[in-house]
Protein backbone atom coordinates (compact mmCIF):
# COMPACT_ATOMS: atom_id res chain seq x y z
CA UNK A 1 23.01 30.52 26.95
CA UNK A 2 20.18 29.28 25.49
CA UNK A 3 16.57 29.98 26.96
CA UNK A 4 13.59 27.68 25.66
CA UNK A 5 10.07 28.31 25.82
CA UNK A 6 7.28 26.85 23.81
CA UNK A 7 4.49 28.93 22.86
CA UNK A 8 1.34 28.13 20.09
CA UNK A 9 1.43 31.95 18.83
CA UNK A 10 4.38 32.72 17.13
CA UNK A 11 3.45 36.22 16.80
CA UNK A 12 5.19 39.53 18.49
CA UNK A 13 7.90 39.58 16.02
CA UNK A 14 10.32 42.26 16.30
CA UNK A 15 11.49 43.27 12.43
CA UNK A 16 15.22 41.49 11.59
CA UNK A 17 16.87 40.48 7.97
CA UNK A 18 14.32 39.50 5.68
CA UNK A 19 16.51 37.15 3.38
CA UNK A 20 16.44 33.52 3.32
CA UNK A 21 19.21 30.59 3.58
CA UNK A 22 20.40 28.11 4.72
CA UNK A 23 21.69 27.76 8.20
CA UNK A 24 23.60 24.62 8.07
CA UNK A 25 25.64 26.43 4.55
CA UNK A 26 25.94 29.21 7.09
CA UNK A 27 27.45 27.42 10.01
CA UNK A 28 29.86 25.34 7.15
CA UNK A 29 28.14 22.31 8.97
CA UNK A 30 26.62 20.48 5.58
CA UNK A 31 26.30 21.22 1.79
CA UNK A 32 22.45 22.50 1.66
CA UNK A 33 22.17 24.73 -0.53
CA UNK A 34 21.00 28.60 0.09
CA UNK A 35 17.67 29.24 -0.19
CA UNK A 36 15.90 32.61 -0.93
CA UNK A 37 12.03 33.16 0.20
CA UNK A 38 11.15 32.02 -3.21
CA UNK A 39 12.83 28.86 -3.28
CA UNK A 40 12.00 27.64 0.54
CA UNK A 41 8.43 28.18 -0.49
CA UNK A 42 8.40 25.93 -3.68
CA UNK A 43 10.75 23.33 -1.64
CA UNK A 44 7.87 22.81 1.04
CA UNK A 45 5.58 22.82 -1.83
CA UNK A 46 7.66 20.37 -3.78
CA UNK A 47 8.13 18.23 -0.95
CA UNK A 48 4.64 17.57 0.40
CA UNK A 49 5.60 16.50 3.87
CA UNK A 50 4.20 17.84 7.80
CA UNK A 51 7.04 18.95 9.31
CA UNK A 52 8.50 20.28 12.95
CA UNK A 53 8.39 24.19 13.02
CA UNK A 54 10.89 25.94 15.32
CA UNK A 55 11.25 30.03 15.97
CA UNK A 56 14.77 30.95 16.75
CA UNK A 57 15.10 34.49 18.70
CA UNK A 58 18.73 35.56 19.21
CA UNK A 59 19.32 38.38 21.67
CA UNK A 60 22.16 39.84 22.84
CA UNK A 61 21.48 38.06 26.03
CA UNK A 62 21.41 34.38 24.26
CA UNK A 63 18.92 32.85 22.39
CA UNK A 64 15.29 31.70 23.04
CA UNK A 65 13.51 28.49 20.67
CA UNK A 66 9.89 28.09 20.55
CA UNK A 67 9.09 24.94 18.39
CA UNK A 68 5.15 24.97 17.66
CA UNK A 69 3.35 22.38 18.71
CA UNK A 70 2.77 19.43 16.52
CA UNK A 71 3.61 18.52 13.03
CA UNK A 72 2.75 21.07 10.58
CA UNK A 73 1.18 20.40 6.83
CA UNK A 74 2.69 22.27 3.85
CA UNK A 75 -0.39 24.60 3.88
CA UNK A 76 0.45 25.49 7.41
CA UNK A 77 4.11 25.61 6.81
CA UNK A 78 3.27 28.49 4.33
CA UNK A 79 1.56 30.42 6.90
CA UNK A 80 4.04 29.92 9.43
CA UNK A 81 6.23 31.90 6.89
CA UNK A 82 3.98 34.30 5.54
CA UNK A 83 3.44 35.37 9.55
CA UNK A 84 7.15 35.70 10.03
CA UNK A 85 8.00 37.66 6.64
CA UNK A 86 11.45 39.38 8.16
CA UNK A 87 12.73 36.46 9.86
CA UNK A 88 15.14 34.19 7.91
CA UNK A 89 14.75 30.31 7.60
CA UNK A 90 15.83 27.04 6.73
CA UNK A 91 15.32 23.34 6.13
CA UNK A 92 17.46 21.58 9.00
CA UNK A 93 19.21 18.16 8.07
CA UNK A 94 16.31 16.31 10.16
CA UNK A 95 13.75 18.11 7.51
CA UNK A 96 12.57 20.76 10.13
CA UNK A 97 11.20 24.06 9.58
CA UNK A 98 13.50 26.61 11.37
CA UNK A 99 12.69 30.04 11.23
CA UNK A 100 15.08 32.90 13.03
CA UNK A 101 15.28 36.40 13.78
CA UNK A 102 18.34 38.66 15.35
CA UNK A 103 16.89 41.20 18.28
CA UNK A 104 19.38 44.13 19.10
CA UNK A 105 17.68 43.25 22.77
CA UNK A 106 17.95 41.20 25.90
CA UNK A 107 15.26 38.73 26.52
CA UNK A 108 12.04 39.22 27.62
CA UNK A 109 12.96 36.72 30.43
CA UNK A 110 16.13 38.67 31.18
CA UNK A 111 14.07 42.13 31.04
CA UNK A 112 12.05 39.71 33.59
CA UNK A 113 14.45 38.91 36.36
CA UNK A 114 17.98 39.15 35.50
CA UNK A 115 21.14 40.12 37.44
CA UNK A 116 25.08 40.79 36.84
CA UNK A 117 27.00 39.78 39.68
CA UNK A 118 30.01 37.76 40.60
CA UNK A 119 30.13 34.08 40.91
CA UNK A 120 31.71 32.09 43.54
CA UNK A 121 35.15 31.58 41.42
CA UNK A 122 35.17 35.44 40.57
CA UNK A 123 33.49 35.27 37.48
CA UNK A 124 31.05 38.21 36.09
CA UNK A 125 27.82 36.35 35.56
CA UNK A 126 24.70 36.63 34.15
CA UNK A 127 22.04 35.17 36.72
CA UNK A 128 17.88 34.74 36.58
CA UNK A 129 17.41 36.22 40.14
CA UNK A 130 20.02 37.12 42.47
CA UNK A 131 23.32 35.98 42.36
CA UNK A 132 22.61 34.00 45.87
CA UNK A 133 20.13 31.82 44.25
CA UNK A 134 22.72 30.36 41.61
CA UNK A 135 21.16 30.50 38.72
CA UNK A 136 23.30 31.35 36.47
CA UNK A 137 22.23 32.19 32.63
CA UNK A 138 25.78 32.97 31.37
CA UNK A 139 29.51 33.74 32.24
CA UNK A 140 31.39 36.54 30.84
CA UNK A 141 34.97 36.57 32.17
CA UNK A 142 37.11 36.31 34.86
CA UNK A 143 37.84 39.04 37.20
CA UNK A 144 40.59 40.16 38.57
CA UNK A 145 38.87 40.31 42.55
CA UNK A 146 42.55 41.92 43.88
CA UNK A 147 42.31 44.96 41.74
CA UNK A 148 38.60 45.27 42.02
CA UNK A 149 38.83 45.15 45.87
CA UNK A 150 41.96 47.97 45.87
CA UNK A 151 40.15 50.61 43.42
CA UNK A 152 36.35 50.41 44.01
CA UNK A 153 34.61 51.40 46.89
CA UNK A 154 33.49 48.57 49.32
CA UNK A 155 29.34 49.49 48.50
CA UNK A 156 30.00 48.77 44.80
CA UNK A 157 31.95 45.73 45.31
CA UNK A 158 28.70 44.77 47.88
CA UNK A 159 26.25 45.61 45.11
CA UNK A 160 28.20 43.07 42.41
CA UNK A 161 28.08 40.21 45.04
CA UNK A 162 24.22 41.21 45.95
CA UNK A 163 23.62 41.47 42.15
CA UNK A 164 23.10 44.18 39.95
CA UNK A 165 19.32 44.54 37.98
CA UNK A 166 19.52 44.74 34.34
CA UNK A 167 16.03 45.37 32.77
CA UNK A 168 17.03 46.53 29.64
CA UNK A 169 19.99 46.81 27.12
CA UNK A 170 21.72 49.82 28.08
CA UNK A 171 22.18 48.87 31.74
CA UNK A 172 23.73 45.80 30.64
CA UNK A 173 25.68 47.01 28.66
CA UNK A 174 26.82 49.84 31.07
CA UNK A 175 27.59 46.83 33.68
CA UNK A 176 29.52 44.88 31.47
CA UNK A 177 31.66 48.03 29.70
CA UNK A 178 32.31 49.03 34.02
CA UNK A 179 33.64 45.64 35.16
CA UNK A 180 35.35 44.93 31.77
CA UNK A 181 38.31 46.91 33.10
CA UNK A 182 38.54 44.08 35.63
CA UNK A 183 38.75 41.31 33.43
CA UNK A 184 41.52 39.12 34.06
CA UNK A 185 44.00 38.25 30.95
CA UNK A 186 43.47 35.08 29.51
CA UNK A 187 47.83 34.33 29.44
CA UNK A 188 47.56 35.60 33.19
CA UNK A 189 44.93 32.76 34.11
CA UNK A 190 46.95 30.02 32.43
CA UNK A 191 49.99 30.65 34.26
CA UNK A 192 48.33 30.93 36.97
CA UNK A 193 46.79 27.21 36.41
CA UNK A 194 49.94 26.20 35.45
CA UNK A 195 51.91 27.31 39.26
């Protein structure tokens, strides 16, 4: 899942790891090299170019990218990072600014509006609103619908298709550890495909 937003104060930062790299050495994707604080801050110097600054928030729930409005000058690319001092960053291949931060959290726009329930191919889903209104954020797993509907009472099995209200990490958490009992095998879903 990915949620975007774009925002002009990149403040409200939560505290994460405070070193610096390279994402794309990270991901295996390209040979940048890692970069500490130090050095990301004497590359932007060295290279005295306006670039793209995005803010990277990954929750539990997915991940939200806020990229700042306009171009910004070296000068301003320093205070972008001196106002984000524990989140890590990176110059992308494109030569934009990318600054991230892990949240042990969900969202703010799960917290918002967010429910668990069951999707119309059995699937435990994350939705923004009610499951009715098929939005759906993410997918967890298959369930197994037979053995749900033969061991849990009929008002719980109502409540998964009606959608159950997470607001905050331990209910989520607590939905996904209760139906996780019910998810279906993944070699019991391809031969079922296969018949």
């Amino acid at each position: 899942m990915q949620e975007q937003a774009s925002s002009a104060d990149p403040g409200g930062s939560v505290p994460a790891a405070a070193a610096v790299y390279s994402q794309a050495e990270e991901d295996g994707k390209d040979g940048t090299s890692a970069l500490d604080r130090k050095q990301l801050l004497e590359t932007l110097s060295q290279e005295p170019v306006s670039r793209t600054v995005h803010l990277k928030t990954t929750y539990i729930s997915g991940e939200e990218i806020v990229t700042l409005p306009g171009d910004k000058s070296p000068v301003q690319l320093r205070q972008v990072i001196a106002a984000h001092p524990d989140w890590n960053g990176w110059i992308s291949a494109d030569g934009d600014l990318w600054l991230e931060r892990m949240v042990n959290d969900l969202s703010p726009l799960i917290k918002k509006d967010a429910f668990i329930g069951v999707d119309e191919h059995g699937n435990l889903t994350l939705f923004k609103g009610p499951p009715a209104q098929e939005k759906v954020l993410k997918t967890f797993f298959q369930m197994d619908m037979g053995s749900m509907k033969s061991s849990l009472p009929d008002d719980i099995l109502e409540q998964l298709h009606e959608g159950i209200r997470v607001q905050d990490v331990e209910e989520y958490n607590s939905v996904l550890s209760t139906f996780s009992d019910y998810a279906r095998d993944s070699s019991e879903q391809v031969m079922q495909s296969e018949e």
